[in-house]
Protein backbone atom coordinates (compact mmCIF):
# COMPACT_ATOMS: atom_id res chain seq x y z
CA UNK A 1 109.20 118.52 117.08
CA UNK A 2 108.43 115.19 115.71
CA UNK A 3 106.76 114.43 112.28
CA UNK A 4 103.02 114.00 112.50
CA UNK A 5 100.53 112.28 109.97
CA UNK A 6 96.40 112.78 110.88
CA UNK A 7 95.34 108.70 110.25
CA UNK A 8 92.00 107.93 111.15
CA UNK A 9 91.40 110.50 113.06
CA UNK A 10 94.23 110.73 115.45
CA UNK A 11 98.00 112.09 115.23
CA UNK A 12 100.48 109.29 114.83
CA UNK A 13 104.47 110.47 115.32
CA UNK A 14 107.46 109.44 113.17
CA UNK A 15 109.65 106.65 115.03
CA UNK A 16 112.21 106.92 112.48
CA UNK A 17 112.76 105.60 108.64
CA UNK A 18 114.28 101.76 108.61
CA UNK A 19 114.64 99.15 106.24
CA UNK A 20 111.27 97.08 105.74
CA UNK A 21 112.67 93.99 107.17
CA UNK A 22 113.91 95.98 110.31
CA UNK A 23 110.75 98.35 110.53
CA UNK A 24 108.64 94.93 110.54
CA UNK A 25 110.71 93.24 113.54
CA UNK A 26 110.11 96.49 115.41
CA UNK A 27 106.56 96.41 114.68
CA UNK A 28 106.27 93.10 116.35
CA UNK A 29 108.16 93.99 119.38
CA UNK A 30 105.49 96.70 119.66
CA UNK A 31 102.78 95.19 119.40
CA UNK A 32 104.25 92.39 121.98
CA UNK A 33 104.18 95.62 124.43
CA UNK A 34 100.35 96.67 123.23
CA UNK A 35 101.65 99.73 121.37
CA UNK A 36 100.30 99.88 117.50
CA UNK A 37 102.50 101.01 114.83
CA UNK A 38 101.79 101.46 111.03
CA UNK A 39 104.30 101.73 108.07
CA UNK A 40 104.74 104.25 105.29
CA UNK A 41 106.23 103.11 101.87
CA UNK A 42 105.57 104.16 98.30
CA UNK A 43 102.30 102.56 98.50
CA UNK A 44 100.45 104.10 101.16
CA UNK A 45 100.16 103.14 104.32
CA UNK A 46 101.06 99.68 105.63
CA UNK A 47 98.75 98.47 108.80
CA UNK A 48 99.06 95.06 107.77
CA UNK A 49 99.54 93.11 104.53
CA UNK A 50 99.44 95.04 101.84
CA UNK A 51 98.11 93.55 98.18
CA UNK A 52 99.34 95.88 96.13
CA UNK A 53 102.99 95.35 97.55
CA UNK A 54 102.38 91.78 97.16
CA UNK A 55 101.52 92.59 93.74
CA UNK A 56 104.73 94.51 93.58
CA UNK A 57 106.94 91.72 94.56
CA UNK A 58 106.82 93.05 98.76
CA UNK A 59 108.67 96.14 98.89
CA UNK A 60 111.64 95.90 101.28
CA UNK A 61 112.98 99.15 100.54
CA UNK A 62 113.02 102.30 103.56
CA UNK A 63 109.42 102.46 105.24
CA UNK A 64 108.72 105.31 108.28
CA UNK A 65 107.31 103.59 111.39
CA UNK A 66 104.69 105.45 112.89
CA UNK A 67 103.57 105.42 116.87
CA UNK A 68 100.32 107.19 117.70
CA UNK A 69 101.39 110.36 119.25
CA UNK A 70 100.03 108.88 122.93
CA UNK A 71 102.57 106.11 122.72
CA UNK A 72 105.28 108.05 121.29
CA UNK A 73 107.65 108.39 124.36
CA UNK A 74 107.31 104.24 125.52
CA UNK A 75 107.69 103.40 121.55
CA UNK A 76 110.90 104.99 121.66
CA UNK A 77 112.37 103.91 124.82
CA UNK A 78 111.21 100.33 123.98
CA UNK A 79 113.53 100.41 120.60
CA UNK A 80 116.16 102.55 122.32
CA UNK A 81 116.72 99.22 124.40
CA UNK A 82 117.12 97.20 121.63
């Protein structure tokens, strides 16, 4: 079974946990496809630019990519192909 967070209101599945820069190109190749993503790092979740990692000096460190649960299986076929 996957990982599942609640976030606003609906379950959203762990893709898997990648380096910021790497978790941010996926994020853009999903949302190319019309599949939303979010990150986890320290901070909280990530659904766009964050302040306080700004404030931080952007955190680039290991961040968990999160699919809704819906869009789980095409999320990970569409990085499988990459």
């Amino acid at each position: 079974m996957n990982q599942q967070e609640m976030l606003g209101g609906n379950l959203w599945n762990l893709l898997e946990t990648y380096p910021r820069p790497i978790a941010e190109s996926f994020r853009r190749m999903l949302e190319a496809e019309g599949i939303p993503s979010v990150l986890r790092t320290p901070f909280g979740w990530v659904m766009g630019n964050s302040v306080i990692e700004v404030e931080a000096g952007a955190y680039q460190g290991d961040v968990l990519l999160y699919v809704p649960e819906v869009c789980f299986d095409d999320a990970r076929d569409l990085i499988g192909e990459v």
